[in-house]
C-alpha atoms as a PDB file:
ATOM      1  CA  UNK A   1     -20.545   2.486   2.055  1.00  0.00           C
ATOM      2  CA  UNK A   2     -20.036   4.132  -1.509  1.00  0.00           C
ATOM      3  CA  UNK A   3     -16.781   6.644  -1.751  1.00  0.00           C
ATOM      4  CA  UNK A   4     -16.752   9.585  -3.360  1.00  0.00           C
ATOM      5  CA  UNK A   5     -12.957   9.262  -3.920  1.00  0.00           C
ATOM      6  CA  UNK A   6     -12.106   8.268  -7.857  1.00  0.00           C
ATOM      7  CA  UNK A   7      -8.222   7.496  -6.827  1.00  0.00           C
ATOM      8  CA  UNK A   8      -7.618   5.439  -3.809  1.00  0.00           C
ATOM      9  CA  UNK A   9      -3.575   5.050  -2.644  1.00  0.00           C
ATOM     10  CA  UNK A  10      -2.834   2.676   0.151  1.00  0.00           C
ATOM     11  CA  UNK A  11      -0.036   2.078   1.571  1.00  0.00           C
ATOM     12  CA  UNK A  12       0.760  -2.008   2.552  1.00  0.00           C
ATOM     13  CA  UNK A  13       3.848  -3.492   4.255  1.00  0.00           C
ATOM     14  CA  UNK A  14       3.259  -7.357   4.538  1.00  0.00           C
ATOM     15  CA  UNK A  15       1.367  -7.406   8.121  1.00  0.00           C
ATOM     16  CA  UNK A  16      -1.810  -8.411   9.091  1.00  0.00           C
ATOM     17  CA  UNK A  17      -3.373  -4.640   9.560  1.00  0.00           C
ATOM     18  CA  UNK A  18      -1.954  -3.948   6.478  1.00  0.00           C
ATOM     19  CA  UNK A  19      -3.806  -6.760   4.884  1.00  0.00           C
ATOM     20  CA  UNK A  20      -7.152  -6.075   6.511  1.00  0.00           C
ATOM     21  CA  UNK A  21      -6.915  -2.810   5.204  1.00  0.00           C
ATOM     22  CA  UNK A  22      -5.885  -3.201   2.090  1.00  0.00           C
ATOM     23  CA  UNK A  23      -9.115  -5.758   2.028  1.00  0.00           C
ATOM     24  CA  UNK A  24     -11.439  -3.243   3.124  1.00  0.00           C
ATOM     25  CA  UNK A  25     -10.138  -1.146   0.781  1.00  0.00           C
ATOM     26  CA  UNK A  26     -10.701  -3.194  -2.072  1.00  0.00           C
ATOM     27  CA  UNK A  27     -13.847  -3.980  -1.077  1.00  0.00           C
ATOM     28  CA  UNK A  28     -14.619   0.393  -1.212  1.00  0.00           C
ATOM     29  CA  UNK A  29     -13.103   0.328  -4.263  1.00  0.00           C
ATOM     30  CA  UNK A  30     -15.387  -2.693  -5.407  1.00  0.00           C
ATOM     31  CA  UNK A  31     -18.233  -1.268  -4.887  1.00  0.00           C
ATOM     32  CA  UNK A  32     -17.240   2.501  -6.067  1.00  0.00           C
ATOM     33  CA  UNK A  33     -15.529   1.864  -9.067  1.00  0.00           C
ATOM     34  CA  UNK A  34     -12.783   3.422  -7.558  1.00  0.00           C
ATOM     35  CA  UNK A  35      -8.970   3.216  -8.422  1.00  0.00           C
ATOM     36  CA  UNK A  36      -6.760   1.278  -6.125  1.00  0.00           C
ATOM     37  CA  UNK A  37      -3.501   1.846  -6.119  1.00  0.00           C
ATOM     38  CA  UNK A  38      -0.948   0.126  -3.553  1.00  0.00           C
ATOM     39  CA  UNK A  39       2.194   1.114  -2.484  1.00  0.00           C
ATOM     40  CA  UNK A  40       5.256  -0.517  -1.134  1.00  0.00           C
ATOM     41  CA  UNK A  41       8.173   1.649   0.713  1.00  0.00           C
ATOM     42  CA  UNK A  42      11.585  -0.090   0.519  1.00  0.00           C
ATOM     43  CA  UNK A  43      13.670   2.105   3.276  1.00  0.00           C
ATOM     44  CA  UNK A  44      16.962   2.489   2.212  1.00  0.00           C
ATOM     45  CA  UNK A  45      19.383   3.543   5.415  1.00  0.00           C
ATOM     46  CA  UNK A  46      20.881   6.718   4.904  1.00  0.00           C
ATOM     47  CA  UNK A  47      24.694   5.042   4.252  1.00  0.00           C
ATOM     48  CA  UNK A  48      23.465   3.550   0.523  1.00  0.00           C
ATOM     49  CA  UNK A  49      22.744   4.846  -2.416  1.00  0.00           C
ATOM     50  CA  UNK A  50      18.886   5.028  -3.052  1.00  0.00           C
ATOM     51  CA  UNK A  51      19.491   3.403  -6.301  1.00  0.00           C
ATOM     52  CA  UNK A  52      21.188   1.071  -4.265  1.00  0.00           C
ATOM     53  CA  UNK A  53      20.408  -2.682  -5.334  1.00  0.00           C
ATOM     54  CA  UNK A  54      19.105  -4.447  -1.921  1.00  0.00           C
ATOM     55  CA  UNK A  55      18.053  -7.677  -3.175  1.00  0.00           C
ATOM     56  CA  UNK A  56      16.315  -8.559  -0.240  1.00  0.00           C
ATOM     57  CA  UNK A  57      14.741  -6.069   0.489  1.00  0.00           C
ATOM     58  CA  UNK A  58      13.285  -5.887  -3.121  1.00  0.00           C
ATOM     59  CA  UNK A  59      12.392  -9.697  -2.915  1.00  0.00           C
ATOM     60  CA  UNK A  60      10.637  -8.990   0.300  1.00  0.00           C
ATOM     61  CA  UNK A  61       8.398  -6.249  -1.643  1.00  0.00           C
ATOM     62  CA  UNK A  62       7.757  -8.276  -4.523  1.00  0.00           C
ATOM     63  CA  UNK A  63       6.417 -10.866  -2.215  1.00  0.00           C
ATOM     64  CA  UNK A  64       4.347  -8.432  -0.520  1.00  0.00           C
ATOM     65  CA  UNK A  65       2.735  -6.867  -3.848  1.00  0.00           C
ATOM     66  CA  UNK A  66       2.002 -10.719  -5.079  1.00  0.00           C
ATOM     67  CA  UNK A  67      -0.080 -11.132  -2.019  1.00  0.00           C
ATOM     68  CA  UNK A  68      -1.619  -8.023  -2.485  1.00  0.00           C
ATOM     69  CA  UNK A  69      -2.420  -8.749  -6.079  1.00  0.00           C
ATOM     70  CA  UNK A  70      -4.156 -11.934  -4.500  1.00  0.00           C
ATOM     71  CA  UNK A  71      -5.922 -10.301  -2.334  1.00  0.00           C
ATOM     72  CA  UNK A  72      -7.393  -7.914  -5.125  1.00  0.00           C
ATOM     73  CA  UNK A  73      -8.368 -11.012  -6.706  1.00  0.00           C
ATOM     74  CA  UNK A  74      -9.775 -12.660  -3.911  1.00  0.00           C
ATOM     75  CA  UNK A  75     -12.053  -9.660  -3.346  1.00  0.00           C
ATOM     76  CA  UNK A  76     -13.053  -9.534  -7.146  1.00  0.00           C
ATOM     77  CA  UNK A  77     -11.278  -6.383  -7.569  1.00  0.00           C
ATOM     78  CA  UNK A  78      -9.803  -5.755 -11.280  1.00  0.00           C
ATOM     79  CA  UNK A  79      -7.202  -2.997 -12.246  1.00  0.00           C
ATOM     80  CA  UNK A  80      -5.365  -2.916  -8.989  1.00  0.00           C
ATOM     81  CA  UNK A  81      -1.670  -0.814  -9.606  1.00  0.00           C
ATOM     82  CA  UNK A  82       0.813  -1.759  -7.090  1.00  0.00           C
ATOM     83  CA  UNK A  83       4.318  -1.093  -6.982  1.00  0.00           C
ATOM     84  CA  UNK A  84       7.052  -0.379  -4.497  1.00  0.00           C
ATOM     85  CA  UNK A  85       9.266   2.682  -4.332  1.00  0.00           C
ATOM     86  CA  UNK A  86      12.779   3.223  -2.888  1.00  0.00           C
ATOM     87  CA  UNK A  87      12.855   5.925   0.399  1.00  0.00           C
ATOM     88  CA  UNK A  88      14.557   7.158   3.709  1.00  0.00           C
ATOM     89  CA  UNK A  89      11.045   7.032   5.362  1.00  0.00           C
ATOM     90  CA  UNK A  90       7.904   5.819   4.721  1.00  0.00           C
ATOM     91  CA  UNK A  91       5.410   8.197   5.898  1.00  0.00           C
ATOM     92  CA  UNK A  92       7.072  10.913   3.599  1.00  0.00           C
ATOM     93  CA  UNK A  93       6.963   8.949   0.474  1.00  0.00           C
ATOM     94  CA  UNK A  94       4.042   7.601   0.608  1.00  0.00           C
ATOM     95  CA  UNK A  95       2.254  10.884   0.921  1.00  0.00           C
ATOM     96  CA  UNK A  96       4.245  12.395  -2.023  1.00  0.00           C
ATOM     97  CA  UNK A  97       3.355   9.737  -3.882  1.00  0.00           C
ATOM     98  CA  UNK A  98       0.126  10.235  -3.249  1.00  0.00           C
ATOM     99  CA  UNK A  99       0.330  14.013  -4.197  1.00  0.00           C
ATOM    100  CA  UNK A 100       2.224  13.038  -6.988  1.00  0.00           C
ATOM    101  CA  UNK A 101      -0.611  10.478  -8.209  1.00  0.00           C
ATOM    102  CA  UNK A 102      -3.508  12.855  -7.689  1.00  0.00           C
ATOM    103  CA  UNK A 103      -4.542  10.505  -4.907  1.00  0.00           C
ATOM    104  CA  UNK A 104      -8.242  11.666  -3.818  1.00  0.00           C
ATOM    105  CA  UNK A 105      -7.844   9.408  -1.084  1.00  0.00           C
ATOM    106  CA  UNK A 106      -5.057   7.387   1.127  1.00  0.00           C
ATOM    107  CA  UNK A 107      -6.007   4.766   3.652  1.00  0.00           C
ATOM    108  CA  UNK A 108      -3.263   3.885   6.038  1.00  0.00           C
ATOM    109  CA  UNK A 109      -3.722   0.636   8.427  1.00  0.00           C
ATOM    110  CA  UNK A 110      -2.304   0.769  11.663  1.00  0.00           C
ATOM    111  CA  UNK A 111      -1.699  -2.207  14.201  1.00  0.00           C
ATOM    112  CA  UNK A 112      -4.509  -1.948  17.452  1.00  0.00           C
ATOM    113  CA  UNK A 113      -2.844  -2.874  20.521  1.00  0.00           C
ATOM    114  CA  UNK A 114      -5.253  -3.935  23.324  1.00  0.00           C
ATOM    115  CA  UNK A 115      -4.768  -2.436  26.769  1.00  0.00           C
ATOM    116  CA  UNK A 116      -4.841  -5.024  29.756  1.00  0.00           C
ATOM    117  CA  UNK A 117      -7.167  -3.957  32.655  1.00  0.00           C
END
């Protein structure tokens, strides 16, 4: 499937969905010479400072980014940007950072949960 898209944002957070669609994104992107960008939300609680240094946290999205990167590279995709930002909430910052960007497109994975019966 060829995009039309020329600047692709998607959000990632270190679990499996995530990664599968952060594959199939690269994969898109692959094959339509499309930018990827990828974007990792640190949430800071409302009590801190958002320039607040959480160490953890910001080890935890470093992490996640490297196994992005890895990702891109497993799926032979070159010129991947990734980098994390500090928030309250996700949802929110991600989609100003993708009006910010000029994203033409943002792919968000969500977890399926199976129904029994």
């Amino acid at each position: 499937m060829r995009l039309d898209a020329k600047r692709l944002l998607v959000p990632v957070n270190g679990k499996p969905y995530s990664e599968r669609t952060f594959r199939w994104a690269c994969q898109m992107a692959r094959e339509s010479k499309t930018e990827l960008h990828a974007v990792y939300v640190i949430e800071v609680p409302l009590e801190l400072s958002l320039e607040s240094e959480i160490s953890s946290d910001i080890n935890k999205g470093e992490e996640i980014l490297a196994r992005i990167e890895a990702i891109a590279s497993e799926e032979k995709y070159k010129g991947l940007q990734a980098r994390f930002l500090r928030a309250r909430q996700a949802g929110p910052a991600v989609v100003l950072e993708s009006e910010d960007r000029f994203m033409d497109l943002l792919i968000v994975g969500v977890p399926y949960n199976r129904r029994f019966g």
